[in-house]
N, C-alpha and C. Protein backbone atom coordinates (compact mmCIF):
# COMPACT_ATOMS: atom_id res chain seq x y z
N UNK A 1 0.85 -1.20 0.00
CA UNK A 1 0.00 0.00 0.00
C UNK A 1 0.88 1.25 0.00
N UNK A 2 0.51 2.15 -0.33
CA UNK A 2 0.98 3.35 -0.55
C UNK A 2 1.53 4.21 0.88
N UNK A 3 2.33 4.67 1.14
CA UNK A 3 3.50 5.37 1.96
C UNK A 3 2.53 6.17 2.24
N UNK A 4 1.83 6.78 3.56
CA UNK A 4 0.97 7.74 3.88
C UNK A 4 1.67 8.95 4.86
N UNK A 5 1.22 9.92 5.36
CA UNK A 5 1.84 10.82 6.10
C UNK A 5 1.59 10.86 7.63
N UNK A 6 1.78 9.39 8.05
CA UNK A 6 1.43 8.94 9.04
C UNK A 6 2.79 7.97 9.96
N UNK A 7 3.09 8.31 11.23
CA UNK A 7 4.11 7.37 11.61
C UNK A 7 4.08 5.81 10.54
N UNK A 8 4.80 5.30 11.22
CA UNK A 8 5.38 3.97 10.79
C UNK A 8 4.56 3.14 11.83
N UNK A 9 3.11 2.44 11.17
CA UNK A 9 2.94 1.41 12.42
C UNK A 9 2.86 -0.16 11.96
N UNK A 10 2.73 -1.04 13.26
CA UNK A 10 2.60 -3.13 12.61
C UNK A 10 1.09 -3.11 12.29
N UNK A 11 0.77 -3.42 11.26
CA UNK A 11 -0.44 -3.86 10.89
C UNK A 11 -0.95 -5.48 10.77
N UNK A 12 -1.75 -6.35 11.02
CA UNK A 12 -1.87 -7.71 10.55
C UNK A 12 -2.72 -7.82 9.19
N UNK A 13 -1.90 -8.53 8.79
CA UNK A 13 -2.64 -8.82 7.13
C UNK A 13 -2.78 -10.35 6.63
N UNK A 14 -3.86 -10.70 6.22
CA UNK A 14 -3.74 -12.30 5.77
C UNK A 14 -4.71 -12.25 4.11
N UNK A 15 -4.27 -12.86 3.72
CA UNK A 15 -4.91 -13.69 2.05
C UNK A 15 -5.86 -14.11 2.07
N UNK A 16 -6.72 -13.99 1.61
CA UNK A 16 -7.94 -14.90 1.20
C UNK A 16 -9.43 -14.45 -0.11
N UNK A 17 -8.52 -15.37 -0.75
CA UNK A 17 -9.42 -15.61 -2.19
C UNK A 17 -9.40 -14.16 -3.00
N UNK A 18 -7.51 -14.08 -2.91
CA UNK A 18 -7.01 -13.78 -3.70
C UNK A 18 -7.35 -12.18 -3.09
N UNK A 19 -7.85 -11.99 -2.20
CA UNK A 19 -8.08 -10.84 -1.40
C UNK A 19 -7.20 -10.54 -0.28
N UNK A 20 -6.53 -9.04 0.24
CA UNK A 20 -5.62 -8.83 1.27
C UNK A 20 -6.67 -7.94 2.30
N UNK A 21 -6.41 -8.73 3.44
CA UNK A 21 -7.33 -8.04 4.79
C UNK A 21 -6.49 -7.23 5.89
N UNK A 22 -6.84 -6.38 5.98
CA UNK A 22 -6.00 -5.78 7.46
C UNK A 22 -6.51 -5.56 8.96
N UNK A 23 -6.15 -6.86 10.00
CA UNK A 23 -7.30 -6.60 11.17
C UNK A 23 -7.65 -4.97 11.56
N UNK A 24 -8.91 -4.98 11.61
CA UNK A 24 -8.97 -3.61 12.41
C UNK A 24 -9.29 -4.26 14.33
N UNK A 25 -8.32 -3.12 14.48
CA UNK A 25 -8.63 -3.27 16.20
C UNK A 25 -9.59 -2.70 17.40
N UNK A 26 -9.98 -1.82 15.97
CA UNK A 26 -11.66 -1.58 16.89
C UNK A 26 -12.65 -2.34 16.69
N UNK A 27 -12.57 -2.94 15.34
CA UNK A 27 -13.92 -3.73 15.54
C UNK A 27 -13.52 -5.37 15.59
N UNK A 28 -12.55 -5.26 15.89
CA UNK A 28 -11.78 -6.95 16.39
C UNK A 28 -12.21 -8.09 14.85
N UNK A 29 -11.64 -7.94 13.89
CA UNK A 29 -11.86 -8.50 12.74
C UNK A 29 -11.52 -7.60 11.55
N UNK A 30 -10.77 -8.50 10.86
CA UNK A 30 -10.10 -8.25 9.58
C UNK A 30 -11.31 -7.56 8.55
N UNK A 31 -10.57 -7.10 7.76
CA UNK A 31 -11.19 -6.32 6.75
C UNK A 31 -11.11 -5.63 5.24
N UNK A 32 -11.61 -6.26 4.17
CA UNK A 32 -10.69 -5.59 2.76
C UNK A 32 -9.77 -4.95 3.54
N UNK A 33 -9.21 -4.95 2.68
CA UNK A 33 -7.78 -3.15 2.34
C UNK A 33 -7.74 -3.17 1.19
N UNK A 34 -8.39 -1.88 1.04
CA UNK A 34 -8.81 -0.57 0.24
C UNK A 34 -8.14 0.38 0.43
N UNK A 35 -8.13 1.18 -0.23
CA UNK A 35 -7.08 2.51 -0.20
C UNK A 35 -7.80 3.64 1.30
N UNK A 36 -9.06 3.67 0.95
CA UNK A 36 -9.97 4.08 2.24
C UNK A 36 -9.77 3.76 3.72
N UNK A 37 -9.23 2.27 3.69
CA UNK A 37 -9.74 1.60 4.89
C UNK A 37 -8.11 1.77 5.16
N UNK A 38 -7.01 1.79 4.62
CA UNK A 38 -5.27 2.22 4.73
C UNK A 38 -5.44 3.40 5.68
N UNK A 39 -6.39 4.26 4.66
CA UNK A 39 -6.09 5.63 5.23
C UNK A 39 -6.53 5.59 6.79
N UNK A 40 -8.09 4.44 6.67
CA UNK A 40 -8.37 4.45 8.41
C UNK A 40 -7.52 3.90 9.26
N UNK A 41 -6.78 3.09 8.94
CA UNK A 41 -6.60 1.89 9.98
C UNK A 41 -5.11 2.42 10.67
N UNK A 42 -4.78 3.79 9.42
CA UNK A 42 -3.65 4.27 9.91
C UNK A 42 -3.72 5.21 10.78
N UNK A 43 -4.82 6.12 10.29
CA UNK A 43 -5.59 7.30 11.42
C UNK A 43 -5.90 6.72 12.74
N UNK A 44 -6.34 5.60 13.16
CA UNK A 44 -6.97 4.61 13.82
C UNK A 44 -5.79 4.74 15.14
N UNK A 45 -4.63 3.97 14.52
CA UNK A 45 -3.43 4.02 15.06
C UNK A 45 -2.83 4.99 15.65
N UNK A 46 -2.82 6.10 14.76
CA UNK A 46 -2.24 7.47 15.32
C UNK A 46 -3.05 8.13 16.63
N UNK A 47 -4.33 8.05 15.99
CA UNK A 47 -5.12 8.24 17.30
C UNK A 47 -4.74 7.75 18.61
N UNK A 48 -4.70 6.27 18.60
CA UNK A 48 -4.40 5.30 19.62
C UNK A 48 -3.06 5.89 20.12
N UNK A 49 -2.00 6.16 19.55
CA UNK A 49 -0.50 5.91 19.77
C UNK A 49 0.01 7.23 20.12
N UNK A 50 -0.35 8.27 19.17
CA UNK A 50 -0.05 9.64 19.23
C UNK A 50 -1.04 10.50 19.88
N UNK A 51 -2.18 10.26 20.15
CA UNK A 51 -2.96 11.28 20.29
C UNK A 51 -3.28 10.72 21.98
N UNK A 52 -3.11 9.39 21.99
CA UNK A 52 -3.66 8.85 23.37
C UNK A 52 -4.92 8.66 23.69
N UNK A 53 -5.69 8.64 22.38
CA UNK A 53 -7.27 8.35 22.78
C UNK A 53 -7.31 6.78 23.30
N UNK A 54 -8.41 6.76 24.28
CA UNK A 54 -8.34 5.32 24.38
C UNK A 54 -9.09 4.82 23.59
N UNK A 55 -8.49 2.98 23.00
CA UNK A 55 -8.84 2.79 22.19
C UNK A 55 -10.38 2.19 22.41
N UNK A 56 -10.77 2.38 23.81
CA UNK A 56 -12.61 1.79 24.21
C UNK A 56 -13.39 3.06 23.74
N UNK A 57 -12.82 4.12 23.62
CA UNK A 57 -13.48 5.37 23.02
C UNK A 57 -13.72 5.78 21.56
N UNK A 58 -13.20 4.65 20.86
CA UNK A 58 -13.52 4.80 19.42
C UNK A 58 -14.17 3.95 18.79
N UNK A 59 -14.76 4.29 17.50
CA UNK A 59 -15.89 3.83 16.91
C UNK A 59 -15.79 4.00 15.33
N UNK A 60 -15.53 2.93 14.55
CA UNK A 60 -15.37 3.05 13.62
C UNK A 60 -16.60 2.46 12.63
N UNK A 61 -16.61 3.03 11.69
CA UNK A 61 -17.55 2.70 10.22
C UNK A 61 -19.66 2.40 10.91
N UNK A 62 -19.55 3.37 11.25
CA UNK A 62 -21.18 3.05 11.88
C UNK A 62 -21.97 4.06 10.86
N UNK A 63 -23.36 3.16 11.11
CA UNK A 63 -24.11 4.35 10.06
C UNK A 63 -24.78 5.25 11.00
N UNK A 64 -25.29 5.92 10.13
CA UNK A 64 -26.05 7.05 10.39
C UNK A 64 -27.32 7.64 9.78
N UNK A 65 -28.30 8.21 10.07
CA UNK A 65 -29.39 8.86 8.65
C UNK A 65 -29.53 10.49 8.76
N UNK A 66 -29.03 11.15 7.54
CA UNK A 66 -29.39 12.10 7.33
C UNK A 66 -30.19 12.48 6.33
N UNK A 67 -31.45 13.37 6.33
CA UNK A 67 -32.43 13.39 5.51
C UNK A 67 -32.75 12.12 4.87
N UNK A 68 -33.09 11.16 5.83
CA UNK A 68 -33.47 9.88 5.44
C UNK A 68 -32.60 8.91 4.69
N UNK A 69 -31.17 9.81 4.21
CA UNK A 69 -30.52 8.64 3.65
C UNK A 69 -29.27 8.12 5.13
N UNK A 70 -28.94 6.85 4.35
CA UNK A 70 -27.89 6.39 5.32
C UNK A 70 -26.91 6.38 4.94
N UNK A 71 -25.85 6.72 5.80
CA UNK A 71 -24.54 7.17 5.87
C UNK A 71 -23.80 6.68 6.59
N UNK A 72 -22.83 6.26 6.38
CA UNK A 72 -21.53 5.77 7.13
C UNK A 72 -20.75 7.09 7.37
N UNK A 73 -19.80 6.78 8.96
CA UNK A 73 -19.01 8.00 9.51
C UNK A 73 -17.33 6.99 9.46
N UNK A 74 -16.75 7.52 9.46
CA UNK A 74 -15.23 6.52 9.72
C UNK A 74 -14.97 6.75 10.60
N UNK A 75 -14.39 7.57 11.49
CA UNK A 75 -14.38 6.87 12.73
C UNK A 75 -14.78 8.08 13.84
N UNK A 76 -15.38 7.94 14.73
CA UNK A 76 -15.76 8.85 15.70
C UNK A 76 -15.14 7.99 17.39
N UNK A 77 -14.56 9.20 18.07
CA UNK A 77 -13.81 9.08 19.26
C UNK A 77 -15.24 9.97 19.86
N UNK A 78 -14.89 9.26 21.05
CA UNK A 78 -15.62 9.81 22.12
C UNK A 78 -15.39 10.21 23.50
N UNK A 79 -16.12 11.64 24.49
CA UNK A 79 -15.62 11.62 25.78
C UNK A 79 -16.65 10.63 26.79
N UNK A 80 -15.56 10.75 27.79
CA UNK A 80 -16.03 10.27 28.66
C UNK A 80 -17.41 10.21 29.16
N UNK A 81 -18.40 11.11 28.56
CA UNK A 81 -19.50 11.70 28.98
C UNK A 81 -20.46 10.92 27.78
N UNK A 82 -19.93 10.14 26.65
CA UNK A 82 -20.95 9.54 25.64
C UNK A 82 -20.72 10.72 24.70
N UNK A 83 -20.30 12.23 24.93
CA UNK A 83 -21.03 12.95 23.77
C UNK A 83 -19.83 12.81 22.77
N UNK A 84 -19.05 13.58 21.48
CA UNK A 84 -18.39 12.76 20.79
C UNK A 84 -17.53 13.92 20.78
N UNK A 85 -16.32 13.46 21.07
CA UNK A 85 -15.51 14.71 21.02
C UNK A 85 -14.59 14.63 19.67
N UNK A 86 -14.37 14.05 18.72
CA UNK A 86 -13.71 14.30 17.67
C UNK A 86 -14.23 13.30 16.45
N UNK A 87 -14.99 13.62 15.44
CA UNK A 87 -15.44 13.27 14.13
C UNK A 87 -14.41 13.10 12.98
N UNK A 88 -13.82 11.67 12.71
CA UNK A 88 -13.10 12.04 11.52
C UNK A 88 -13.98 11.32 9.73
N UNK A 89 -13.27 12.10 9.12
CA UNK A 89 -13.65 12.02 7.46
C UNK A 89 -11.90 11.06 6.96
N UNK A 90 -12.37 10.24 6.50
CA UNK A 90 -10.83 9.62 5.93
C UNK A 90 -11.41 9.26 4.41
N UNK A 91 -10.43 9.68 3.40
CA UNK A 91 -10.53 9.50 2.14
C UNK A 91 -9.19 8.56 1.32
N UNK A 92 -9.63 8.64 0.20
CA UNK A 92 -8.47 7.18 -0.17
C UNK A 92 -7.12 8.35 -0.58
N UNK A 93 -6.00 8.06 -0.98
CA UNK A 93 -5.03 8.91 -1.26
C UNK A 93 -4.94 9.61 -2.72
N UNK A 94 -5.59 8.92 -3.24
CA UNK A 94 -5.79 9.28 -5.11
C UNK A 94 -7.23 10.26 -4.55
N UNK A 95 -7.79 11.07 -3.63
CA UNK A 95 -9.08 11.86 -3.46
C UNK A 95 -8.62 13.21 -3.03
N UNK A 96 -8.59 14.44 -3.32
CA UNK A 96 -8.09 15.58 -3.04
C UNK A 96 -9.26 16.11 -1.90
N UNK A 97 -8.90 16.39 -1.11
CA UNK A 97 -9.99 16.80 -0.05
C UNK A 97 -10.16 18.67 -0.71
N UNK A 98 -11.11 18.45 -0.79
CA UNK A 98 -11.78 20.06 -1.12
C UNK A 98 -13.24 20.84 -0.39
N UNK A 99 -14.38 21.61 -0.85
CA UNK A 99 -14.88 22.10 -0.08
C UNK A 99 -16.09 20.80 0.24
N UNK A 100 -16.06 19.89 -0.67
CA UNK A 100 -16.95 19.22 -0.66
C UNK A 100 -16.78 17.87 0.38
N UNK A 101 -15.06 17.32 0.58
CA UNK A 101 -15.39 16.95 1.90
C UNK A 101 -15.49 17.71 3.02
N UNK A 102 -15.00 18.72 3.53
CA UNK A 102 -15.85 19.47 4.30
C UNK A 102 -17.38 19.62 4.44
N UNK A 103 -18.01 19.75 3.36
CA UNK A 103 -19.62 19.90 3.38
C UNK A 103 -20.06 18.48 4.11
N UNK A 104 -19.43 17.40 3.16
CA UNK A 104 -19.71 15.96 3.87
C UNK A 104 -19.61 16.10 5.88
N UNK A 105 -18.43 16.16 5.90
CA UNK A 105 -18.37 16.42 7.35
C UNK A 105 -19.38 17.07 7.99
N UNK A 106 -19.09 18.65 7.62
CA UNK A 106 -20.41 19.12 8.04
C UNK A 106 -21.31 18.77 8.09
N UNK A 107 -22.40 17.94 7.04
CA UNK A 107 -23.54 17.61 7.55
C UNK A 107 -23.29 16.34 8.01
N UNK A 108 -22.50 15.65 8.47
CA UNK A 108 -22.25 14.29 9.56
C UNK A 108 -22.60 15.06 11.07
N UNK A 109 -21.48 16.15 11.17
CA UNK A 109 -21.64 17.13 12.00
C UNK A 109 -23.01 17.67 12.79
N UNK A 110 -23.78 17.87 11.93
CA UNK A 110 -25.09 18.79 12.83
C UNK A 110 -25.73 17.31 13.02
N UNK A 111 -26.13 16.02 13.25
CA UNK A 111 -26.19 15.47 13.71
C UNK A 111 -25.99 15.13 15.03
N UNK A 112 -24.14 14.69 14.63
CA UNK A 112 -23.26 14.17 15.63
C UNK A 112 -22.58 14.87 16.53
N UNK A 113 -22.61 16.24 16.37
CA UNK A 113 -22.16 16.93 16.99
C UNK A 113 -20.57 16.96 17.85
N UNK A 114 -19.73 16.45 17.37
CA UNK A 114 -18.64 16.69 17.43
C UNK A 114 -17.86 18.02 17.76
N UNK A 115 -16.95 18.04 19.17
CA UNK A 115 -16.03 19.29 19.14
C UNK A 115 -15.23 19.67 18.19
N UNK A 116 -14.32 18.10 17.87
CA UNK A 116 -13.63 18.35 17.06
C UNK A 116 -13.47 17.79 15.47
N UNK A 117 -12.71 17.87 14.20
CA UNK A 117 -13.42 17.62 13.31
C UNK A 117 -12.19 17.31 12.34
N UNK A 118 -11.83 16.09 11.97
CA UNK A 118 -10.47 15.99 11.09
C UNK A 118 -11.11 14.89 9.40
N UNK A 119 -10.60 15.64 8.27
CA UNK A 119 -10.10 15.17 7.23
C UNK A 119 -8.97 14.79 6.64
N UNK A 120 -8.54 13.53 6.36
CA UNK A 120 -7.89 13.16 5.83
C UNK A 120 -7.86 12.35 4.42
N UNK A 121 -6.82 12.01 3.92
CA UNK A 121 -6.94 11.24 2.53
C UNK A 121 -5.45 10.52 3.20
N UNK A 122 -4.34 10.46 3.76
CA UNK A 122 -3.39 10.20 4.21
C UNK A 122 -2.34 10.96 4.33
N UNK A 123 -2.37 11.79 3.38
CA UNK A 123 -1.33 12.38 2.90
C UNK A 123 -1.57 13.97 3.46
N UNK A 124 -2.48 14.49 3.60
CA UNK A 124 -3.25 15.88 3.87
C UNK A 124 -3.90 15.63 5.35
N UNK A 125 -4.18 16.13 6.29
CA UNK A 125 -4.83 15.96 7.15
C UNK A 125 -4.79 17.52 7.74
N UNK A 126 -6.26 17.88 7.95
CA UNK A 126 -7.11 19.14 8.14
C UNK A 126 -7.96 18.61 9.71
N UNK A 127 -7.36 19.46 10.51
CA UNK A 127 -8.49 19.71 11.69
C UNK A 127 -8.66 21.15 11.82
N UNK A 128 -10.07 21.01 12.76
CA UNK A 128 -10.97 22.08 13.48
C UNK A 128 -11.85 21.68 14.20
N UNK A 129 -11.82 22.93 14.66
CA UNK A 129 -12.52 22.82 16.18
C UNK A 129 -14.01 23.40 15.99
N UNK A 130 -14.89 23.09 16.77
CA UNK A 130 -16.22 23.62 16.22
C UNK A 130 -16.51 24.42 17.08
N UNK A 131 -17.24 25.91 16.74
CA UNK A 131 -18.33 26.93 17.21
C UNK A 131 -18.74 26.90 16.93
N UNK A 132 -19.93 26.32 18.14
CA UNK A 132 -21.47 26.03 17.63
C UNK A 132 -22.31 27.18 17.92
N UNK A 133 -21.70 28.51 18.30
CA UNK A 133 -22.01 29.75 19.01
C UNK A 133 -22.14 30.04 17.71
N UNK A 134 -21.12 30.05 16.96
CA UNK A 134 -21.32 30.83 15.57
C UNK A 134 -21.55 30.02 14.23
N UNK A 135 -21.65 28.57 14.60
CA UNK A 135 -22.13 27.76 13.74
C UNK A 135 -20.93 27.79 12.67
N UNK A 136 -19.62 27.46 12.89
CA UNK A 136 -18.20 27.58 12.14
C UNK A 136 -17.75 26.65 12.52
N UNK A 137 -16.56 26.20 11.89
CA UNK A 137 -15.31 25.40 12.64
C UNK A 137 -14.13 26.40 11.95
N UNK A 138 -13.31 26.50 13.07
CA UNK A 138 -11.99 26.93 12.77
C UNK A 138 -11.21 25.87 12.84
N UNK A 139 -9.82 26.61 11.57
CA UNK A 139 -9.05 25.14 11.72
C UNK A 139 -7.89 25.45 12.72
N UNK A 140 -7.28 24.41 12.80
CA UNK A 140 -6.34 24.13 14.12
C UNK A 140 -4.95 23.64 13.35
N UNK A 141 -3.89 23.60 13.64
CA UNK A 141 -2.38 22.66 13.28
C UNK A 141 -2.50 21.58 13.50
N UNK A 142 -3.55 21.22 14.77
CA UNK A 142 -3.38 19.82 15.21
C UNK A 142 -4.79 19.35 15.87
N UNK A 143 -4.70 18.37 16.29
CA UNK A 143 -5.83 17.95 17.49
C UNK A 143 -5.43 18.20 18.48
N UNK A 144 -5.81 18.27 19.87
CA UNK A 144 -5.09 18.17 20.79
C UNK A 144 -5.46 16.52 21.34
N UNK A 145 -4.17 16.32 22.06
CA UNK A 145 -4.02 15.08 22.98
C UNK A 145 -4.92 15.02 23.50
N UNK A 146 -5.65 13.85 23.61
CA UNK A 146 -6.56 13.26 24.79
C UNK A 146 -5.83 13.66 26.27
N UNK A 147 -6.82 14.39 27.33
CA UNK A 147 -6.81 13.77 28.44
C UNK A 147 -7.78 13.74 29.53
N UNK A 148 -7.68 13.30 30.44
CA UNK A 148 -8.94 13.10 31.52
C UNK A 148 -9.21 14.13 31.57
């Protein structure tokens, strides 16, 4: 798979029927690998490793309904409190993030309500923080670290 802009992490991978799987460790079971699911499983990690979220606080590939359709989110972290403190958008690396994944986010967003709010493709990665005072997100350099 393609070199992303993400530490160096061990992934597990096995064969089958001519197909390559990469366990995910949030949802305890292997899974295609797709250029999409690279970009998650690496975000996934960083989260876990760099950011210090715990990994009982995350939640990957769940749906959702907005205006009646259903939607998948990639992965949403959560606080301690149930409410969701950081929403991410992960895209494959051949996808240029523009205003339109933002819009996506956004309307994941007025739903889910998320503080915080990151896009990626692997290579690009965009956070912000949300005002819901002024109904904006500003962007940020970084996320900040998880802590109690």
């Amino acid at each position: 798979m393609q070199k992303l802009n993400f530490p160096k992490f061990s992934f597990r991978f096995k064969n089958s029927e001519n197909k390559v799987s990469i366990f995910d460790i949030i949802r305890k079971k292997f899974v295609v690998l797709q250029p999409e699911e690279w970009v998650r499983q690496n975000c996934v990690h960083y989260l876990i490793s760099y950011k210090n979220f715990p990994k009982s606080f995350i939640n990957v590939e769940k749906e959702l309904v907005i205006n009646n359709l259903k939607k998948r989110y990639d992965i949403v972290v959560y606080n301690s409190d149930s409410t969701i403190h950081l929403l991410v958008e992960c895209k494959s690396p051949t996808i240029t993030i523009n205003q339109d994944t933002f819009d996506q986010i956004a309307r994941y967003n007025l739903q889910l309500k998320a503080d915080y709010l990151m896009v990626t493709n692997g290579l690009n990665h965009y956070y912000c923080q949300m005002d819901f005072n002024q109904s904006r997100y500003n962007f940020l350099k970084d996320i900040p670290n998880y802590t109690l």
